[in-house]
N, C-alpha and C. Protein backbone atom coordinates (compact mmCIF):
# COMPACT_ATOMS: atom_id res chain seq x y z
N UNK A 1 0.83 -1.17 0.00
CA UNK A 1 0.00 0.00 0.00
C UNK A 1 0.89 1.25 0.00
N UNK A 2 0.73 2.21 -0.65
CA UNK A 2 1.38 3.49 -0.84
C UNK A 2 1.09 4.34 0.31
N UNK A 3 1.88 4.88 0.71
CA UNK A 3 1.63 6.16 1.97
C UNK A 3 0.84 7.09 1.66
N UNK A 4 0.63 7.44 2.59
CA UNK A 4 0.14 9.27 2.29
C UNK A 4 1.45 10.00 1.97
N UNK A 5 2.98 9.85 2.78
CA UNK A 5 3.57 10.60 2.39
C UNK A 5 4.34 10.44 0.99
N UNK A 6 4.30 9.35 0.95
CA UNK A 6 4.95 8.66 -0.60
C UNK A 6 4.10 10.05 -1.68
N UNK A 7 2.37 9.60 -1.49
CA UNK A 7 2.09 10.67 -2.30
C UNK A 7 2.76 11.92 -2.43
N UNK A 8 2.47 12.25 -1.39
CA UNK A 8 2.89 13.76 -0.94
C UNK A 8 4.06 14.36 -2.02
N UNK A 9 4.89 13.25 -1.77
CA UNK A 9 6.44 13.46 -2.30
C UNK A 9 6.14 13.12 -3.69
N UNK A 10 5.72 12.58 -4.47
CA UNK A 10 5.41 12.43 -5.64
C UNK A 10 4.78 13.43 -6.80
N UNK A 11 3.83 13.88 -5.85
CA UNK A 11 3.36 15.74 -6.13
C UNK A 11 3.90 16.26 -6.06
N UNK A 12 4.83 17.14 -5.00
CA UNK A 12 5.48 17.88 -4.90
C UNK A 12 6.49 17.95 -6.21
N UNK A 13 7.06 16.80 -6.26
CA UNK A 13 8.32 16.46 -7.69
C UNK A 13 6.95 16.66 -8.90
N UNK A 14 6.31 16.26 -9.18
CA UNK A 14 5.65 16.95 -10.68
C UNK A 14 4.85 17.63 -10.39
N UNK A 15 4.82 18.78 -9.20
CA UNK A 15 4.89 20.01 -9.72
C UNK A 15 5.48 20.75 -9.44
N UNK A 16 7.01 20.37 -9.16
CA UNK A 16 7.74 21.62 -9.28
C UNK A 16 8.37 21.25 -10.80
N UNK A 17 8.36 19.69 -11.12
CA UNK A 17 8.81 19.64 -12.67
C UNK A 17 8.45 20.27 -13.90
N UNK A 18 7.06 20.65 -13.14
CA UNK A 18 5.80 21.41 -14.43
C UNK A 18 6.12 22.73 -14.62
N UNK A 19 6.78 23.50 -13.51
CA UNK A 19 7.09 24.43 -13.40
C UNK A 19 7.88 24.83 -14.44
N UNK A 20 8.04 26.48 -14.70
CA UNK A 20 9.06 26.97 -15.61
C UNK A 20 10.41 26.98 -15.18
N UNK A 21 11.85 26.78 -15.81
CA UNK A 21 12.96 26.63 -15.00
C UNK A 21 13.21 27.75 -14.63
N UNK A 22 12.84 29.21 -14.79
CA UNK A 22 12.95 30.37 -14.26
C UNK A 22 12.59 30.21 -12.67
N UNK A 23 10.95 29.52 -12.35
CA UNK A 23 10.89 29.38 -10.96
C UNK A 23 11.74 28.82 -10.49
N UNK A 24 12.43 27.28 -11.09
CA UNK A 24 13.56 26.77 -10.29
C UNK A 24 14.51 27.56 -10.02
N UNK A 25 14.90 28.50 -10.81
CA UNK A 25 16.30 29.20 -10.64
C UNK A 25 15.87 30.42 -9.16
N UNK A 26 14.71 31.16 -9.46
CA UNK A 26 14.27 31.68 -8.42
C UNK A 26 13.97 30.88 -7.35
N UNK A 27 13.81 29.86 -6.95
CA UNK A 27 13.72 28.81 -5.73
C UNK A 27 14.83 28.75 -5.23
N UNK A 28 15.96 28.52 -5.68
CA UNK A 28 17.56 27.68 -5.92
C UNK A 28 18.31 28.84 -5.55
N UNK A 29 17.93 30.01 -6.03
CA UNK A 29 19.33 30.74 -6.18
C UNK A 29 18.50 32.42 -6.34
N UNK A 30 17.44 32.80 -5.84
CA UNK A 30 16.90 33.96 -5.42
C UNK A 30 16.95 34.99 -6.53
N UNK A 31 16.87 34.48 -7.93
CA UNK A 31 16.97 35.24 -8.93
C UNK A 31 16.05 35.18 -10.14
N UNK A 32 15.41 36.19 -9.89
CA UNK A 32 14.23 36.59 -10.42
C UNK A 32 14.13 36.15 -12.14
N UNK A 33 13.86 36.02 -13.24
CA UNK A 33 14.11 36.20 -14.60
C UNK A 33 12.92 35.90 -15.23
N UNK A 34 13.11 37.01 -16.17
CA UNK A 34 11.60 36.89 -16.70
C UNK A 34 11.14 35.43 -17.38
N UNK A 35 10.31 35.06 -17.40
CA UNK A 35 9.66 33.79 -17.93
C UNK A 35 8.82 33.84 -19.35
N UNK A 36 9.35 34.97 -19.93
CA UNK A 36 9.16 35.17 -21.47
C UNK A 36 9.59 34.49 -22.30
N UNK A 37 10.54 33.82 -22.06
CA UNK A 37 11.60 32.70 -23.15
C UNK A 37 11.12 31.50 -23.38
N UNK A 38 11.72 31.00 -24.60
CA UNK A 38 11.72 29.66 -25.55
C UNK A 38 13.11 28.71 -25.12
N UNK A 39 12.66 27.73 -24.17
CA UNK A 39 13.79 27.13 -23.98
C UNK A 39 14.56 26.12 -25.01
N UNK A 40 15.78 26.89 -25.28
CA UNK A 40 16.08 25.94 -26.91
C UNK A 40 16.83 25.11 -26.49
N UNK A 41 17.66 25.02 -25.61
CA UNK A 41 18.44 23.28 -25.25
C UNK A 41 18.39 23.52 -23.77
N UNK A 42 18.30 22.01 -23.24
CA UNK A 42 18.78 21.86 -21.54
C UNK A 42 19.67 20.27 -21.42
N UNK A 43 20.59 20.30 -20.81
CA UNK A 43 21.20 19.26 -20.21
C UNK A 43 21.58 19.61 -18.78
N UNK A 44 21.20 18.33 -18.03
CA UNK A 44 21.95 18.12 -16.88
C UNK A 44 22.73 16.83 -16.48
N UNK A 45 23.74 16.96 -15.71
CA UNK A 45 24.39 15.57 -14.99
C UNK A 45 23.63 14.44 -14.22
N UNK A 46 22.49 14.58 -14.43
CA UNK A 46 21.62 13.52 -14.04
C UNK A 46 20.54 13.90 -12.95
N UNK A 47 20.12 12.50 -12.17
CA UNK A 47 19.40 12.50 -11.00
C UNK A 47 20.58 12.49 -9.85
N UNK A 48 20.32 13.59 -8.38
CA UNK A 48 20.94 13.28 -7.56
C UNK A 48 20.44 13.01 -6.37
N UNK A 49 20.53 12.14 -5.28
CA UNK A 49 19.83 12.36 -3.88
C UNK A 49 19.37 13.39 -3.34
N UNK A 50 21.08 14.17 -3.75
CA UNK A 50 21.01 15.56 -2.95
C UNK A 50 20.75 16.75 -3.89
N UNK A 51 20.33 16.52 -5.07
CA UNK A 51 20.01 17.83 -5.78
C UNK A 51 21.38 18.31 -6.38
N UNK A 52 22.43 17.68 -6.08
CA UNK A 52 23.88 18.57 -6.47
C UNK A 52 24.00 17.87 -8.07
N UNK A 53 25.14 18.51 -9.03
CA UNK A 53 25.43 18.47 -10.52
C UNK A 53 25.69 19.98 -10.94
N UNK A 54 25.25 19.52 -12.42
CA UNK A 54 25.64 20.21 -13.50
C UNK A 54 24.23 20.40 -14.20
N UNK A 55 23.74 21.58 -14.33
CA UNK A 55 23.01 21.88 -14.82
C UNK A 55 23.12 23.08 -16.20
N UNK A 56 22.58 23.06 -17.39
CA UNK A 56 22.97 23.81 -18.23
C UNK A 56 21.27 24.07 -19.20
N UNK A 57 21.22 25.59 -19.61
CA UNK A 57 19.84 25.63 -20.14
C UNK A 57 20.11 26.79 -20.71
N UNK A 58 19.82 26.78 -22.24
CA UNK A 58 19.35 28.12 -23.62
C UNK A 58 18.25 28.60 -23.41
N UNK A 59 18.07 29.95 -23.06
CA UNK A 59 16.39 30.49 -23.48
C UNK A 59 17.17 31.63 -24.29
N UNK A 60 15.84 31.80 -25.13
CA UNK A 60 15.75 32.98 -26.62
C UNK A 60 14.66 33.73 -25.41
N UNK A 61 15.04 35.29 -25.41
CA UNK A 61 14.13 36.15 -25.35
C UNK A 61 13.96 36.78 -26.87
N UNK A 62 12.90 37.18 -27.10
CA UNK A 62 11.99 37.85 -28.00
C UNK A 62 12.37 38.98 -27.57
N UNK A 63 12.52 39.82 -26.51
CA UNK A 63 12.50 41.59 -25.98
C UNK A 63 14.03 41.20 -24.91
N UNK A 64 15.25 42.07 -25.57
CA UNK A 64 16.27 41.83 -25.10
C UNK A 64 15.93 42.64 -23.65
N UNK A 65 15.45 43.86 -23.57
CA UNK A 65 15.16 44.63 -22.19
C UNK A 65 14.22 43.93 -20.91
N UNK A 66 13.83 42.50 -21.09
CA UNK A 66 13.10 41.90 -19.93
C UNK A 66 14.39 41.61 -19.49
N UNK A 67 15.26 40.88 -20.04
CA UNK A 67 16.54 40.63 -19.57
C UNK A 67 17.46 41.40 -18.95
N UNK A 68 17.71 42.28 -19.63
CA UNK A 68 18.58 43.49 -19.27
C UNK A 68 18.74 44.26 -17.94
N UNK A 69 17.18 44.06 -17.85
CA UNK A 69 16.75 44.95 -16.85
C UNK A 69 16.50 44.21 -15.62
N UNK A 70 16.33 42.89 -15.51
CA UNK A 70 16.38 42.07 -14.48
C UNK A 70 17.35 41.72 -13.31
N UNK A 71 19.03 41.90 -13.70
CA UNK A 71 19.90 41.95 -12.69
C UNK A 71 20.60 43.17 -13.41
N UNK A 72 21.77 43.18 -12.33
CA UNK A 72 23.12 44.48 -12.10
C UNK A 72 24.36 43.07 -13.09
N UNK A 73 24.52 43.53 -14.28
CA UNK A 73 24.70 42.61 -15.33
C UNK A 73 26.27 43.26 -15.23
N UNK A 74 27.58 42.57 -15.62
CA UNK A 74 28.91 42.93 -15.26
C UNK A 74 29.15 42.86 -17.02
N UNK A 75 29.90 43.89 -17.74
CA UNK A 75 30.03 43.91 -19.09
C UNK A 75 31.18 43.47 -19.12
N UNK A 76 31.46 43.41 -20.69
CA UNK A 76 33.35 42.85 -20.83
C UNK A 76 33.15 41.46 -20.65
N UNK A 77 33.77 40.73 -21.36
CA UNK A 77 34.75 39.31 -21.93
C UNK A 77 35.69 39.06 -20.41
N UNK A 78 35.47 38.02 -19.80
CA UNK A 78 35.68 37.48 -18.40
C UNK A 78 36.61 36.31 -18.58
N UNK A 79 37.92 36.24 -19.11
CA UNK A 79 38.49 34.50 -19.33
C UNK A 79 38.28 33.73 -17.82
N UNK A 80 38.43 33.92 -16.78
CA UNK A 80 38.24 33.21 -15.95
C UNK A 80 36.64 32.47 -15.77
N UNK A 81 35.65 33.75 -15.68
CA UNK A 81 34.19 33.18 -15.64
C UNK A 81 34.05 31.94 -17.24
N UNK A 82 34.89 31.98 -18.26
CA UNK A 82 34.52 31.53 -19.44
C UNK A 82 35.43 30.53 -19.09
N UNK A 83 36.08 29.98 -18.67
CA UNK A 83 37.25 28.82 -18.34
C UNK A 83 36.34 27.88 -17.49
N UNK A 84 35.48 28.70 -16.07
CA UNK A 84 34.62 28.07 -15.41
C UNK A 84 33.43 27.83 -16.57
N UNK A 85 32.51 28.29 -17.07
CA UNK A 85 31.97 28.03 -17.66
C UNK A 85 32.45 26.40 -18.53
N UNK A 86 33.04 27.05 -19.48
CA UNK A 86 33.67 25.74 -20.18
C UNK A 86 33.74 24.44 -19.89
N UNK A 87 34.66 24.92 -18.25
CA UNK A 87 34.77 23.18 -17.13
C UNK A 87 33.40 22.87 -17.13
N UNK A 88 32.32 23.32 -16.95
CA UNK A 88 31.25 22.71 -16.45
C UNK A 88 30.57 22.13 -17.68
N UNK A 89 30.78 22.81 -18.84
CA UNK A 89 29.78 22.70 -20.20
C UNK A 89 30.35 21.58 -20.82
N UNK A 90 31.53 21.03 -20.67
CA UNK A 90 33.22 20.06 -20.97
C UNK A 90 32.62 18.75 -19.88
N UNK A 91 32.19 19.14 -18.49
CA UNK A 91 31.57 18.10 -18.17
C UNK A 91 30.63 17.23 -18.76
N UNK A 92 29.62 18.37 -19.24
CA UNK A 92 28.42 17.71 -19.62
C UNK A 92 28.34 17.39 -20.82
N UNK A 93 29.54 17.24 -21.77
CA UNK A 93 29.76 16.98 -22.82
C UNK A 93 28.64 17.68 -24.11
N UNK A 94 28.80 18.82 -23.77
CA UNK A 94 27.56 19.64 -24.61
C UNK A 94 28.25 19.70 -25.88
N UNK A 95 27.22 20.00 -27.02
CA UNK A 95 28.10 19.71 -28.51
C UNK A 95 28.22 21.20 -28.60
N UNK A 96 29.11 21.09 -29.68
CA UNK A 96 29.50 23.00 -30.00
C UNK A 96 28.33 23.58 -30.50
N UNK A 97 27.13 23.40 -31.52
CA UNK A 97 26.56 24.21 -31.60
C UNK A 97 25.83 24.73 -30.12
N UNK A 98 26.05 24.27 -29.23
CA UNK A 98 25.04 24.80 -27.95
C UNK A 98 26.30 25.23 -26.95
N UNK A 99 26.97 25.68 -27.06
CA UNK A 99 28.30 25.90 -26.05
C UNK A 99 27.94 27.61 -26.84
N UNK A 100 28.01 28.50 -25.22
CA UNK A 100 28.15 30.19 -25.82
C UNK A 100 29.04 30.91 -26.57
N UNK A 101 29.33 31.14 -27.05
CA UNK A 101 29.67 32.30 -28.01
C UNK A 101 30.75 33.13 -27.52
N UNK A 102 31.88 32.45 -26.55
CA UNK A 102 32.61 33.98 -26.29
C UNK A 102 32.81 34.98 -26.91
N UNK A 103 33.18 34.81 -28.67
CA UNK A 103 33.83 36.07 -28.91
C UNK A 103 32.91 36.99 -29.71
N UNK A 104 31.38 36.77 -29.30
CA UNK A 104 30.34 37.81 -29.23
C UNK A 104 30.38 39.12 -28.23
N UNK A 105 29.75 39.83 -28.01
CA UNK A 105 29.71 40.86 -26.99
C UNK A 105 28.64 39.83 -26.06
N UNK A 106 29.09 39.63 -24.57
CA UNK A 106 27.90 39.48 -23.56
C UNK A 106 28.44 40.29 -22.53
N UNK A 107 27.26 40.11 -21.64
CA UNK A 107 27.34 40.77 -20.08
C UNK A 107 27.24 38.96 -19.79
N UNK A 108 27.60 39.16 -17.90
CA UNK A 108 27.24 37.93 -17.43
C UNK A 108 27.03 38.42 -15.98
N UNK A 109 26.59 37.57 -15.39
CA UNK A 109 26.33 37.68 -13.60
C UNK A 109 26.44 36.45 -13.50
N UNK A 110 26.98 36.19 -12.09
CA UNK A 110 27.59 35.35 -11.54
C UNK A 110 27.05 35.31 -9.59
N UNK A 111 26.47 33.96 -9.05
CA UNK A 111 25.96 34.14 -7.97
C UNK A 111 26.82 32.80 -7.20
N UNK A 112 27.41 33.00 -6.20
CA UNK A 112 27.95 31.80 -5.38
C UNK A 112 27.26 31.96 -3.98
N UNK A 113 27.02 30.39 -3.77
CA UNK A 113 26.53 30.39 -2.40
C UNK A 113 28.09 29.29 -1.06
N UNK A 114 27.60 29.86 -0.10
CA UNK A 114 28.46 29.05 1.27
C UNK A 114 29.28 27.84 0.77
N UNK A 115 28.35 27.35 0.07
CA UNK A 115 28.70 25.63 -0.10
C UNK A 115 29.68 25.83 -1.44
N UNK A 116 30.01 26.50 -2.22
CA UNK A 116 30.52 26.79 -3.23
C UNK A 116 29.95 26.54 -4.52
N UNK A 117 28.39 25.95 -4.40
CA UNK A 117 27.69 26.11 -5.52
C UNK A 117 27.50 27.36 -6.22
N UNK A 118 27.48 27.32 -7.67
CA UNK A 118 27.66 28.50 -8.45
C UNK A 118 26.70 28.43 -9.66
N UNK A 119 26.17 29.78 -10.49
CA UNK A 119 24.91 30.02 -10.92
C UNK A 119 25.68 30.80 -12.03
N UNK A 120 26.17 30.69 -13.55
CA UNK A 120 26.66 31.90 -14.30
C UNK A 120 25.30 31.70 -15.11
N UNK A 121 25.37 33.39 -15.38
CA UNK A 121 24.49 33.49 -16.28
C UNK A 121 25.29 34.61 -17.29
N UNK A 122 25.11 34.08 -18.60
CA UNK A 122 25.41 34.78 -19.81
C UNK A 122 24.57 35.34 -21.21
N UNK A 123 24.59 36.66 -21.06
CA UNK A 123 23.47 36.96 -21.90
C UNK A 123 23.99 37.80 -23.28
N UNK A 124 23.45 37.32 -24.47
CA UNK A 124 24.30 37.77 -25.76
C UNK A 124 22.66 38.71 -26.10
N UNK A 125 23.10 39.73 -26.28
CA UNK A 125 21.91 40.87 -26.24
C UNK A 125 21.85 40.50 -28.02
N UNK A 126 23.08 40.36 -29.13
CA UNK A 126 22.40 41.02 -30.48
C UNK A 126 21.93 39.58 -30.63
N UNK A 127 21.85 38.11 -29.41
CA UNK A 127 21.15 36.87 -30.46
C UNK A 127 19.88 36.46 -29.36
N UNK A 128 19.54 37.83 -28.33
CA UNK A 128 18.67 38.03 -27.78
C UNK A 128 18.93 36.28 -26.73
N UNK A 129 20.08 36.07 -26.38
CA UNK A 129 20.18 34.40 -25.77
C UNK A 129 21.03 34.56 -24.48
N UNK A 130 19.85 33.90 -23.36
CA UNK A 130 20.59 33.67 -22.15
C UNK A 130 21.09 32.03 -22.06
N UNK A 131 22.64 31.77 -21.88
CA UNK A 131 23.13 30.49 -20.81
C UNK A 131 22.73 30.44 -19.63
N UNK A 132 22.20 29.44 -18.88
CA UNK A 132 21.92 29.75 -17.27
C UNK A 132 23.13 28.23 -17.29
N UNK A 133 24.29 28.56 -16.21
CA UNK A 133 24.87 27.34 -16.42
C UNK A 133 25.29 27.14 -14.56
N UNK A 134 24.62 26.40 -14.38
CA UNK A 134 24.70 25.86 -12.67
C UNK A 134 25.74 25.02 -12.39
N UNK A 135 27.03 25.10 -11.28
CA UNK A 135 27.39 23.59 -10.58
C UNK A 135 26.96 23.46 -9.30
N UNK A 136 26.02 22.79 -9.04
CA UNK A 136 25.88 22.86 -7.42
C UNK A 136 26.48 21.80 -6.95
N UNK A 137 27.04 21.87 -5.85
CA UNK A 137 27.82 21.45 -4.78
C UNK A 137 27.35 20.99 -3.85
């Protein structure tokens, strides 16, 4: 016979799965982003007990200014943030057409928490395209 809490836990997981990954990122990591976008690729490092991996996800905005205007965005070409980037995207064995664009113009923001889990986000304003590229820890 199935629990009540078995249920419980079973709901909870499809519907936060149903959810847009913008709410996850706002759940996870306190960062708001508009939920206007077309998500064009996602990979992650799997299922974990603890929620930890590699997470990686393309959205196309349509209106580059929902974006823009959503965080305090750091301008300029970053080799270190793009080296981290890389390690993580090199993990997940992503193919080149879906790996970002360094030698485009982006902004990026960057969020670390205690545990040393980390959140880059990279946004190429003239192909209107955010990377959201996670390692949590």
């Amino acid at each position: 016979m199935i629990s009540f809490s078995t249920v419980l836990v079973v709901a909870s997981v499809f519907k936060t799965l149903n959810k847009p990954y913008t709410e996850i990122i706002y759940m996870n990591w306190s960062i708001k982003l508009p939920s206007t976008y077309k998500e064009v690729y996602s990979k992650d490092s799997g299922p974990s007990f603890h929620g930890d991996g590699e997470r990686y996800h393309i959205f196309d905005y349509k209106n580059s200014d929902d974006i823009e205007l959503s965080l305090k965005w750091n301008d300029g070409n970053n080799a270190s943030i793009e080296s981290a980037i890389n390690h993580v995207l090199n993990s997940l064995t992503i193919p080149n057409e879906y790996m970002p664009d360094f030698k485009s113009k982006y902004i990026y923001y960057l969020k670390k928490k205690e545990d040393s889990s980390v959140i880059y986000l990279v946004f190429v304003p003239d192909a209107k395209r955010l990377y959201v590229i996670e390692n949590i820890i």
